[in-house]
C-alpha atoms as a PDB file:
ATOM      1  CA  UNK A   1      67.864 137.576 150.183  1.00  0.00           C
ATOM      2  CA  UNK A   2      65.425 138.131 153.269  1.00  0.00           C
ATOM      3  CA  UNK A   3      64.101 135.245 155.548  1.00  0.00           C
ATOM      4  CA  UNK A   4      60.220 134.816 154.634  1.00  0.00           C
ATOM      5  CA  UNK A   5      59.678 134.175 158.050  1.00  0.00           C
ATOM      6  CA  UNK A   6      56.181 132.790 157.780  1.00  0.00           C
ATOM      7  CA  UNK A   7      56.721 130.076 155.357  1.00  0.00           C
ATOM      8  CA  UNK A   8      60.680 129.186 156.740  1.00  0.00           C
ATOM      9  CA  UNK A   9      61.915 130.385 152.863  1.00  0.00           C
ATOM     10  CA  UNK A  10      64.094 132.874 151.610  1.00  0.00           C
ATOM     11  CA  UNK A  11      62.572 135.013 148.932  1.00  0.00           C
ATOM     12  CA  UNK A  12      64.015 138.792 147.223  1.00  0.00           C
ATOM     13  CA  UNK A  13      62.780 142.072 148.863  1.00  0.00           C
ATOM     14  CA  UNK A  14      61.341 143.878 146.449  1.00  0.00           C
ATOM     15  CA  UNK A  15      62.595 147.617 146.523  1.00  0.00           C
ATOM     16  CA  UNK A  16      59.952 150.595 146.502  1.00  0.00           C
ATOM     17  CA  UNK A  17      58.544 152.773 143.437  1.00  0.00           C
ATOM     18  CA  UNK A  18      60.444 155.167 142.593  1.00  0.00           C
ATOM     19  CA  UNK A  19      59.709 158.760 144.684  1.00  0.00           C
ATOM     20  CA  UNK A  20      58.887 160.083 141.158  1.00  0.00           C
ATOM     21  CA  UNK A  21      55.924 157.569 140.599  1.00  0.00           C
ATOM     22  CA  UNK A  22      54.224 159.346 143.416  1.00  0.00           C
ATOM     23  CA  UNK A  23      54.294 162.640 142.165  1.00  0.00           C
ATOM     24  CA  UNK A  24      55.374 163.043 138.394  1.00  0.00           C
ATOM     25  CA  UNK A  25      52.200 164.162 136.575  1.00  0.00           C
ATOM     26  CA  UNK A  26      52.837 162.067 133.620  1.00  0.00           C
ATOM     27  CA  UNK A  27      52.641 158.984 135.364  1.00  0.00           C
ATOM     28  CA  UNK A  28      49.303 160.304 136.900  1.00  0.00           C
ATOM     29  CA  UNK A  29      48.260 160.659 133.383  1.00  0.00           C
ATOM     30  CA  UNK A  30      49.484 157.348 132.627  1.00  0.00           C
ATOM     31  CA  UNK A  31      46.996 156.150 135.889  1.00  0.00           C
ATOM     32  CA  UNK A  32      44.298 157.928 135.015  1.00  0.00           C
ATOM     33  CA  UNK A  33      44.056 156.711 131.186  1.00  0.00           C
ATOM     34  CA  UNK A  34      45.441 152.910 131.895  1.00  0.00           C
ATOM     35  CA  UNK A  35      43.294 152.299 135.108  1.00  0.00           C
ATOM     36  CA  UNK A  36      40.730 155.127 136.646  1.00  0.00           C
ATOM     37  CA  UNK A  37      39.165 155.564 132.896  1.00  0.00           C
ATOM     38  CA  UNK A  38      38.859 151.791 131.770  1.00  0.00           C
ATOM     39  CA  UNK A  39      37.212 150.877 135.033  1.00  0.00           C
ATOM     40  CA  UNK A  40      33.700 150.624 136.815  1.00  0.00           C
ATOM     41  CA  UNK A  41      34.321 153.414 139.342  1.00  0.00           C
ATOM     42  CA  UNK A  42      31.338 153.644 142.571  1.00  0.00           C
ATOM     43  CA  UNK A  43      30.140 156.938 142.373  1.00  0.00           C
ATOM     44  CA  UNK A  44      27.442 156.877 145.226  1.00  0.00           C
ATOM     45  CA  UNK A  45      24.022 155.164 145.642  1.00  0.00           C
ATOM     46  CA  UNK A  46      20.559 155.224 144.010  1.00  0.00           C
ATOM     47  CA  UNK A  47      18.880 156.380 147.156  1.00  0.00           C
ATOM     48  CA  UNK A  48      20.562 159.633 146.786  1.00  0.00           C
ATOM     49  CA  UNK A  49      18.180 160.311 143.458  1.00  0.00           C
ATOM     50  CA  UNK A  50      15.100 159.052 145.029  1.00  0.00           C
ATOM     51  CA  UNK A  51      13.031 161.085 142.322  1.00  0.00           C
ATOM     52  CA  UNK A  52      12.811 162.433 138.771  1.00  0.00           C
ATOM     53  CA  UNK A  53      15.028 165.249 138.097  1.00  0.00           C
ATOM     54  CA  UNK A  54      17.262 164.775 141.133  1.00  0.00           C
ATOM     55  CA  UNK A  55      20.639 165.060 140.227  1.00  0.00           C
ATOM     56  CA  UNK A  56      24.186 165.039 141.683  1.00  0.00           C
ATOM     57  CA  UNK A  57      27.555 165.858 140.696  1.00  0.00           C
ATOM     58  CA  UNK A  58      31.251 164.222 141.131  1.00  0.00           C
ATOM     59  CA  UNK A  59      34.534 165.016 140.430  1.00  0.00           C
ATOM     60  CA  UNK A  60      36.194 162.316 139.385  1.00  0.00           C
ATOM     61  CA  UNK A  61      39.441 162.345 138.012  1.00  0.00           C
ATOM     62  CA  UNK A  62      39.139 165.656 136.833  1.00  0.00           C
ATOM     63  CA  UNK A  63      36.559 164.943 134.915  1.00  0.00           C
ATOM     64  CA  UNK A  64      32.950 166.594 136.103  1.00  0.00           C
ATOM     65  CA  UNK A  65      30.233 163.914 135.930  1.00  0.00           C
ATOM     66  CA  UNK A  66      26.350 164.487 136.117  1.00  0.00           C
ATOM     67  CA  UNK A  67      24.155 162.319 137.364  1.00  0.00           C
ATOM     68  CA  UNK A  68      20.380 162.528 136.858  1.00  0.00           C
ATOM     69  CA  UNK A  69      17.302 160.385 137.463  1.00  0.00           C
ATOM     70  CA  UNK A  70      15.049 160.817 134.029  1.00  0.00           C
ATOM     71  CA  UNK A  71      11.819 160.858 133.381  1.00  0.00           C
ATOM     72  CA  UNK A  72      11.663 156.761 133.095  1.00  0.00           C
ATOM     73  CA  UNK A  73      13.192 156.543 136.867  1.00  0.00           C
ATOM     74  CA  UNK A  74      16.326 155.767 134.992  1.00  0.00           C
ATOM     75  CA  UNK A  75      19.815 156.756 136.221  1.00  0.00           C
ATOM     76  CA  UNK A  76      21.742 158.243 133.654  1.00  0.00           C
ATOM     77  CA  UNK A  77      25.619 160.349 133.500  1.00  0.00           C
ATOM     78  CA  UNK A  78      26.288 162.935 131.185  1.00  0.00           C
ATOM     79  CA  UNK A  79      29.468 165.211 131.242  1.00  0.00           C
ATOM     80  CA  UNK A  80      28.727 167.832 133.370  1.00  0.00           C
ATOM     81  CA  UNK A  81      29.715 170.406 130.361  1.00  0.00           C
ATOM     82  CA  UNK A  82      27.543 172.073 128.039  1.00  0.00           C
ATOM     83  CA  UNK A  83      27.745 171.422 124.204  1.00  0.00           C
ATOM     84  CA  UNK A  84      27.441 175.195 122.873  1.00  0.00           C
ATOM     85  CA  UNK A  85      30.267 176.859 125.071  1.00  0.00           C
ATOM     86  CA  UNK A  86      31.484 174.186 127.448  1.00  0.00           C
ATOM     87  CA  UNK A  87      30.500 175.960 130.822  1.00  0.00           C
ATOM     88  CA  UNK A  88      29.627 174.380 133.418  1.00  0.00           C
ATOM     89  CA  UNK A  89      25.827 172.532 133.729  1.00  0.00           C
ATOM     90  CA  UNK A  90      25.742 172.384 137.485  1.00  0.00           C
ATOM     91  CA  UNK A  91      27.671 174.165 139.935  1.00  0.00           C
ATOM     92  CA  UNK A  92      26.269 172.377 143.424  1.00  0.00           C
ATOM     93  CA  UNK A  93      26.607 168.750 144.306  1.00  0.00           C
ATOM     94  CA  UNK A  94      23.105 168.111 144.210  1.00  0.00           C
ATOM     95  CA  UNK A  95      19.432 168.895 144.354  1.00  0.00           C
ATOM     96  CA  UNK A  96      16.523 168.269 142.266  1.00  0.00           C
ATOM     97  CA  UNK A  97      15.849 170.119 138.430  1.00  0.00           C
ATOM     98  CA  UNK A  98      12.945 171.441 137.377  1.00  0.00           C
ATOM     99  CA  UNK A  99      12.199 168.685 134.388  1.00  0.00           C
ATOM    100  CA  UNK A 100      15.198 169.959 132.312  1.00  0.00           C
ATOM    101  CA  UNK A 101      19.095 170.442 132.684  1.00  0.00           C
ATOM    102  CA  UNK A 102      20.016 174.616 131.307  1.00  0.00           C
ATOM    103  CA  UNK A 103      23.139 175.782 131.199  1.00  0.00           C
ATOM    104  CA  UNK A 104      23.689 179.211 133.481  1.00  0.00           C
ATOM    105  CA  UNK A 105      25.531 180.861 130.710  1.00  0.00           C
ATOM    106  CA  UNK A 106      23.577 181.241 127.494  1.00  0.00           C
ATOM    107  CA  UNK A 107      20.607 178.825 128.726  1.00  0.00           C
ATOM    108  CA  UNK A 108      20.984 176.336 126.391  1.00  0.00           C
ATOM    109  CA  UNK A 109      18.679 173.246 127.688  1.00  0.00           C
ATOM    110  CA  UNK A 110      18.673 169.877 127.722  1.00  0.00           C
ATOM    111  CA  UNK A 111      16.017 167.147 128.749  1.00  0.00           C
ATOM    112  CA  UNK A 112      17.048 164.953 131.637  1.00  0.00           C
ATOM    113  CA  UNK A 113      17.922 161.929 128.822  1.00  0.00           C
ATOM    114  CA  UNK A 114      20.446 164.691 127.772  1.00  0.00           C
ATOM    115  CA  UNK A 115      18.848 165.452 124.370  1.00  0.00           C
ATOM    116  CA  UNK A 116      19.494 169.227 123.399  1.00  0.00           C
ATOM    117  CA  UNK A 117      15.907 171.176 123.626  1.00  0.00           C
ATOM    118  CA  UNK A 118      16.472 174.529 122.953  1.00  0.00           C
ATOM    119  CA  UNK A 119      18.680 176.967 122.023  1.00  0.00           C
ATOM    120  CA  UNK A 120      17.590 180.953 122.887  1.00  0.00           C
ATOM    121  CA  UNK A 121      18.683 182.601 119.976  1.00  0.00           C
ATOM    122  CA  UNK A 122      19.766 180.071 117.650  1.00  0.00           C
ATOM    123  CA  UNK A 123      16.842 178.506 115.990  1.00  0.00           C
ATOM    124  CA  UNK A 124      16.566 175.681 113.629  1.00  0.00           C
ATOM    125  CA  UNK A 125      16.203 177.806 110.399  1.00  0.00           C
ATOM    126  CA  UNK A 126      19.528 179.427 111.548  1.00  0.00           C
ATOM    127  CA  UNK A 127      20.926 175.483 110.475  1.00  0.00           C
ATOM    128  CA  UNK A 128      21.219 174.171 114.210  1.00  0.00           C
ATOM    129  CA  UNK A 129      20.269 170.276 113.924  1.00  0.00           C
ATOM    130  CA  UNK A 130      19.702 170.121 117.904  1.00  0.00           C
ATOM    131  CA  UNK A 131      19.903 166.180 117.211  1.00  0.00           C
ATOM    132  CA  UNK A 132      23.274 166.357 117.137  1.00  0.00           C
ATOM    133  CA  UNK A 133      24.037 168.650 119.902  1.00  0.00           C
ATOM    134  CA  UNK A 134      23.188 166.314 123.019  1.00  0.00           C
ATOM    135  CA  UNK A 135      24.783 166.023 126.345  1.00  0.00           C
ATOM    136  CA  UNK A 136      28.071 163.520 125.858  1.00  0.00           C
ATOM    137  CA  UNK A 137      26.921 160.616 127.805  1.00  0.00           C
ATOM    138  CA  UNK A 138      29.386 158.786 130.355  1.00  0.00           C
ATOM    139  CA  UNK A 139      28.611 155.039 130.637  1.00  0.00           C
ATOM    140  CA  UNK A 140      26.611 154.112 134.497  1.00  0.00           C
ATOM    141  CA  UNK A 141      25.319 151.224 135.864  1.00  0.00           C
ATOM    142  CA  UNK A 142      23.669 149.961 139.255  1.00  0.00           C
ATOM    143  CA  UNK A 143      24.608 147.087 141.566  1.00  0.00           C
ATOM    144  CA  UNK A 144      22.935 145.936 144.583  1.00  0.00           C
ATOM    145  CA  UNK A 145      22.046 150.005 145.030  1.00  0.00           C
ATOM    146  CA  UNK A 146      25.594 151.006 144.622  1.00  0.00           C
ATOM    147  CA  UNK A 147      25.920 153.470 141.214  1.00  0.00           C
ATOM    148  CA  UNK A 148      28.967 153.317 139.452  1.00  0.00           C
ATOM    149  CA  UNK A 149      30.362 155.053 136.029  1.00  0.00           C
ATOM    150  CA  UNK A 150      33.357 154.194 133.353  1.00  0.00           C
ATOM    151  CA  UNK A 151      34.843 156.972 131.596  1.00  0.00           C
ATOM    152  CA  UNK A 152      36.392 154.441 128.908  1.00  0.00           C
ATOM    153  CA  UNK A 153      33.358 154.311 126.520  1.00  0.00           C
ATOM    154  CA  UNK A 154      29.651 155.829 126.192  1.00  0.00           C
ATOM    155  CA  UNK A 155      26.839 153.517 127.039  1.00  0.00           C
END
């Protein structure tokens, strides 16, 4: 036992993690689904989408987020993957779209509430129910101007 000087009382040392806990990728997984994914993580602040259509992107995780101001001044985060062949949505960290979100690959595009709005070369008569394509929504929120996200559940 070790002197707890402050208080005058004896009390255990606790020993250290283990080096592995630091490093071992499965307990990283373990951390990322048990704690980083079931909480409210602060992503950055409203200021920094002052307008509709400004957008920015974080890594978080290893997960890609988007974040976009819609039409109704709202903030919303979408996966920051495309629904027809996963590529990327948005390569920079930020700027400002031009009303809609289009993939750089095939130009699939979405509207800035992440609905799925057309689809060069794959029409509706060709059986695509754009309905049930949309962007896969990440749950956000605002405090006091700070904007945070959960990866745990969509909104």
């Amino acid at each position: 036992m070790a002197l707890n000087v402050e208080r005058g009382t004896s009390s255990r040392v606790r020993p250290a993690l283990p080096a592995r806990d630091f490093y071992d990728p499965r307990i990283f997984e373990l951390e990322r689904e048990r704690i980083f994914f079931r909480r409210w993580i602060c992503v950055g602040r409203a200021e920094e989408l002052p307008d509709v259509g400004d957008f920015l992107v974080r890594e978080l995780m290893g997960e890609s987020i988007l974040l976009v101001r819609d039409r109704a001044s709202r903030v919303r985060a979408f996966y920051n993957v495309c629904r027809h062949r996963g590529s990327r949505l948005c390569s920079k960290d930020g700027g400002h779209l031009p009303g809609v979100i289009q993939c750089p690959y095939h130009a699939w595009t979405y509207s800035l509430e992440g609905q799925l709005v057309g689809t060069p070369n794959v029409s509706e008569a060709d059986g695509l129910d754009r309905s049930e394509y949309p962007l896969h929504p990440v749950a956000v929120d605002a405090w006091d101007g700070f904007v945070f996200v959960n990866l745990s559940y969509e909104p």
